[in-house]
Protein backbone atom coordinates (compact mmCIF):
# COMPACT_ATOMS: atom_id res chain seq x y z
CA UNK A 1 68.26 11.54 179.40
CA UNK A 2 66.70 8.77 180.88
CA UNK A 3 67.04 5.27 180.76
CA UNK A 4 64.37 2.45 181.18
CA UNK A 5 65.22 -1.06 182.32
CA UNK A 6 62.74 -3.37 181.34
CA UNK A 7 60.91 -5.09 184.36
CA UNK A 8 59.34 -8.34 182.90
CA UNK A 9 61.72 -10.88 184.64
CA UNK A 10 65.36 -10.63 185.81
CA UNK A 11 67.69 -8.74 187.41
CA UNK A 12 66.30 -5.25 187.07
CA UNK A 13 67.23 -3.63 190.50
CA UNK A 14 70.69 -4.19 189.78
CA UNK A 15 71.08 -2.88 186.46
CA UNK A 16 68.62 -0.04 187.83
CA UNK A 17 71.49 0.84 190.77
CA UNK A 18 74.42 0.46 188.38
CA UNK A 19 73.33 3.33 185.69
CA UNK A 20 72.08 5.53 188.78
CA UNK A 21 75.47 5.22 190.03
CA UNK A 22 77.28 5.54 186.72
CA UNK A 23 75.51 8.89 186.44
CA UNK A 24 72.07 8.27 184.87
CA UNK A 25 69.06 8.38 185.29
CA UNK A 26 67.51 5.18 185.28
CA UNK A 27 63.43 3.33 185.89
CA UNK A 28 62.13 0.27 186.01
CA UNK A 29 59.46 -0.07 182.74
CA UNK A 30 57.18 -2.53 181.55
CA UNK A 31 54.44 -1.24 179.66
CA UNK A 32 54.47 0.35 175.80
CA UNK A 33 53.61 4.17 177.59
CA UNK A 34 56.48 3.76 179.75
CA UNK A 35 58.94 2.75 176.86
CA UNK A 36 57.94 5.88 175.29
CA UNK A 37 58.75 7.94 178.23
CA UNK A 38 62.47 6.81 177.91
CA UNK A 39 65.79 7.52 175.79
CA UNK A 40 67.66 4.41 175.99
CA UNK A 41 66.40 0.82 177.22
CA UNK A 42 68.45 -2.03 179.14
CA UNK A 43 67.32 -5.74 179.43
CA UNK A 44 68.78 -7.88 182.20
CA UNK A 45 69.30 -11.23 182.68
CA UNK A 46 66.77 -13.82 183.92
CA UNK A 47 65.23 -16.60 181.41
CA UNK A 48 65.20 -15.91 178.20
CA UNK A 49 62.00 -17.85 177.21
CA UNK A 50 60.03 -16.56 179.93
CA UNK A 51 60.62 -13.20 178.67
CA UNK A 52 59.88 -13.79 175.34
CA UNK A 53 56.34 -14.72 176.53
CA UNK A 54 56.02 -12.06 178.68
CA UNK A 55 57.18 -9.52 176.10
CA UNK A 56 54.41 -10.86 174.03
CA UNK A 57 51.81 -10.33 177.16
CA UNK A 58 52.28 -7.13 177.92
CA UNK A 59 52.45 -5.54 174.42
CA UNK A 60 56.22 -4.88 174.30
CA UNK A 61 57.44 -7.18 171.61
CA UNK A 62 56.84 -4.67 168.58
CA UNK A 63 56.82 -1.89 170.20
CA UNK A 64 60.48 -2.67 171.27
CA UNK A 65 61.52 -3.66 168.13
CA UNK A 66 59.74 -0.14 166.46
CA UNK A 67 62.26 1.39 169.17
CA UNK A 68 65.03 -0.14 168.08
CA UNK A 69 64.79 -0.28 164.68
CA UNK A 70 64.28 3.44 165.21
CA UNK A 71 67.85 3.69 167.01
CA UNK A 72 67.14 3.49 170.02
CA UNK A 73 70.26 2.65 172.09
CA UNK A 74 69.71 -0.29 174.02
CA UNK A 75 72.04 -3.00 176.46
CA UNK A 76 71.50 -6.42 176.89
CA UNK A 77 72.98 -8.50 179.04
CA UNK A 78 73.13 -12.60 179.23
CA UNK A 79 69.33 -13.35 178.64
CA UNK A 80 69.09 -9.60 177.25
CA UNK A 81 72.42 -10.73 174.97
CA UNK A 82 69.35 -13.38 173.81
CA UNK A 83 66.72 -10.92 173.31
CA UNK A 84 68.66 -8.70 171.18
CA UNK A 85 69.89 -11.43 168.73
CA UNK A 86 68.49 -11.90 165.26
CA UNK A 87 69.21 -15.59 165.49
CA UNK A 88 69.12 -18.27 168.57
CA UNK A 89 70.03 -21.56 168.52
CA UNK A 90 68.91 -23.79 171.18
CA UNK A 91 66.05 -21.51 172.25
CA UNK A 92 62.30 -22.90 171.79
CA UNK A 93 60.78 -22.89 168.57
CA UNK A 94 58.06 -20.65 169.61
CA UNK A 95 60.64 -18.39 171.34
CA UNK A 96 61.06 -14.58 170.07
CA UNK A 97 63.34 -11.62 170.57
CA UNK A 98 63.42 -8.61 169.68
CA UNK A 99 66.66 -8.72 167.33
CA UNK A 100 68.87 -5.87 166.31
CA UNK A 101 71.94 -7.09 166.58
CA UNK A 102 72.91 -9.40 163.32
CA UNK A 103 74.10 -12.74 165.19
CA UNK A 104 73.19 -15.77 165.59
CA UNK A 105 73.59 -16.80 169.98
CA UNK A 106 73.82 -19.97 171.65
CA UNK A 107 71.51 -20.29 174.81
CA UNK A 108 73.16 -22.12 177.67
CA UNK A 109 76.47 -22.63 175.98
CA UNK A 110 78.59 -22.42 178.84
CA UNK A 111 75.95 -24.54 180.85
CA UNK A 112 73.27 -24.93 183.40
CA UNK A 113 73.11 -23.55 186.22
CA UNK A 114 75.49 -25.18 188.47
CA UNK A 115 78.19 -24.61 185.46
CA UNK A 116 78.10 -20.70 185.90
CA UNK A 117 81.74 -19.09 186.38
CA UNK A 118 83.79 -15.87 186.90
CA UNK A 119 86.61 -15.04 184.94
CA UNK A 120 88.82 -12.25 183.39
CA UNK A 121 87.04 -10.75 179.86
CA UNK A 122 88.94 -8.25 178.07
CA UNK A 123 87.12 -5.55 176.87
CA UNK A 124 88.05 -3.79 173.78
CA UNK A 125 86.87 -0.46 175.51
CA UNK A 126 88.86 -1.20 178.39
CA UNK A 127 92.37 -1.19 179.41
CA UNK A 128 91.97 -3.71 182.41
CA UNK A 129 90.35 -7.01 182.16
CA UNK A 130 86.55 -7.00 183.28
CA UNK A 131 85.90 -9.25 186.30
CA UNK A 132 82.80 -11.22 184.59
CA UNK A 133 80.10 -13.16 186.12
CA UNK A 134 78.41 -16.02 183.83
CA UNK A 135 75.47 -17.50 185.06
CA UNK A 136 73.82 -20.26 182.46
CA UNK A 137 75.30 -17.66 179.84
CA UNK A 138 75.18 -17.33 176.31
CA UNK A 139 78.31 -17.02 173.92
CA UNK A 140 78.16 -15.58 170.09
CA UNK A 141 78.47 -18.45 167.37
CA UNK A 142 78.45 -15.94 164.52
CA UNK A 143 78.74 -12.07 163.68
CA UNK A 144 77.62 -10.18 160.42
CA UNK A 145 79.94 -7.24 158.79
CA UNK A 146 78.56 -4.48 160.97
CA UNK A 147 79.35 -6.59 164.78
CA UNK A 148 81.95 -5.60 166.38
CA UNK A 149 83.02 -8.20 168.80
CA UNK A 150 84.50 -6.58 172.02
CA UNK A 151 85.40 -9.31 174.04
CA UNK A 152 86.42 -12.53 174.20
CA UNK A 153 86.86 -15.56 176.77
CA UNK A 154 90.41 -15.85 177.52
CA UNK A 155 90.74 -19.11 179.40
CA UNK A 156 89.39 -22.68 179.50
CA UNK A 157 87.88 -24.63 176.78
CA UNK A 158 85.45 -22.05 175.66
CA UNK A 159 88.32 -19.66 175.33
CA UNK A 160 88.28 -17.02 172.15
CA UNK A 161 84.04 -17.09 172.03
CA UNK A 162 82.49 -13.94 171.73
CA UNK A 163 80.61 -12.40 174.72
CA UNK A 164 80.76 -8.47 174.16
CA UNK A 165 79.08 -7.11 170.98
CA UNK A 166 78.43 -3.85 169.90
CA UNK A 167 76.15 -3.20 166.78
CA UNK A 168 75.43 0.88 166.22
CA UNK A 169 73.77 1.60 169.38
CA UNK A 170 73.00 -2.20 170.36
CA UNK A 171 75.38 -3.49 173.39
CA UNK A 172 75.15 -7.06 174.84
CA UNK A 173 77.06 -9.04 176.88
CA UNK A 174 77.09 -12.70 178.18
CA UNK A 175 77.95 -11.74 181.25
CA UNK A 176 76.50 -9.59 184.14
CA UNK A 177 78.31 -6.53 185.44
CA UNK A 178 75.36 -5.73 186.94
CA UNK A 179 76.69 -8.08 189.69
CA UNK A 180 80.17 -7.05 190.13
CA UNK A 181 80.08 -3.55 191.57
CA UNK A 182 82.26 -2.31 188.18
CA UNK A 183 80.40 0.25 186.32
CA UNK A 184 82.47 0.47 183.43
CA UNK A 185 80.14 -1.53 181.39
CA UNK A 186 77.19 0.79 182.34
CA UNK A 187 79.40 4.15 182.04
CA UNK A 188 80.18 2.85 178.86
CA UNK A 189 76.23 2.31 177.52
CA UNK A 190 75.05 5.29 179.30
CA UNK A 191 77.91 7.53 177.19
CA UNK A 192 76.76 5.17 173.90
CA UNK A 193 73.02 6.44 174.79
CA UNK A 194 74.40 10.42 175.34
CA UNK A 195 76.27 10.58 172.20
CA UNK A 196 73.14 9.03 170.34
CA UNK A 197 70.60 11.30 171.91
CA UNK A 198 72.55 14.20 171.72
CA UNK A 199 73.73 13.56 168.36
């Protein structure tokens, strides 16, 4: 199995080095042939805007969402959260994703950039508390039937907002383990991706 990280903008070494060590094996892609080399896709973080636009530049908006909506499994996280949302408020109005995931995210709801945080997440997957890194992050205003949310902020005054979602084979996060040196988030994808290619 192999998993592609898309390379327009963002933190793709990272989540490259994270599935590598969580036991995959994992490429940078950014071009329609490359997508269809690959199993299982995961967008990072970066600016969610700017990779609208350059999802729409290099040919990988529809061919994304033809993956996808073909069951793909795919991970998001923060600006990838974004991307895989069928609804954004506070986004541009020219801004697309790809969707997939039936809820409706704030941009920016914890902040800007000087605002971003760590904090304990509890992870419905998990038995101890994720270590979480937020960086101008997203949260979930809304979920349809099919969402499950799996976790939640604990503390502060954005505490009980959604920022773990799981849809079929969609995953997002707000946050970015990617950062943290905990591969539970990417072990857990990468066995998401197994059981849906093997299956």
């Amino acid at each position: 199995m192999k998993i592609g990280v898309l390379a327009l903008q963002g933190d793709v070494r990272e989540h490259v080095g994270a599935l590598t060590s969580g036991g995959a094996s994992a490429t940078a892609i950014r071009r329609p042939s490359e997508l269809d080399e690959v199993d299982a896709l995961v967008i990072p973080g970066g600016e969610s805007t700017t990779m609208s636009k350059l999802a729409i530049e290099f040919g990988m908006l529809d061919p994304v969402r033809k993956r996808i909506a073909g069951g793909m499994p795919v991970y998001g996280s923060c600006a990838g959260m974004i991307m895989l949302a069928d609804r954004v408020l506070d986004g541009r109005p020219d801004q697309q994703t790809f969707g997939g995931i039936d809820m409706t995210v704030r941009r920016n709801a914890f902040g800007r950039q000087v605002d971003s945080f760590e904090g304990e997440v509890g992870l419905t997957p998990f038995e101890e508390p994720f270590h979480a890194v937020f960086i101008r992050a997203p949260w979930v205003e809304s979920v349809g039937q099919d969402v499950e949310a799996l976790g939640r902020v604990t503390d502060g005054a954005a505490a009980g907002r959604i920022v773990a979602v799981r849809q079929g084979n969609l995953l997002a996060t707000a946050f970015h383990p990617e950062l943290t040196g905990d591969l539970r988030v990417h072990r857990y994808f990468v066995e998401m991706a197994r059981a849906a290619v093997d299956g």
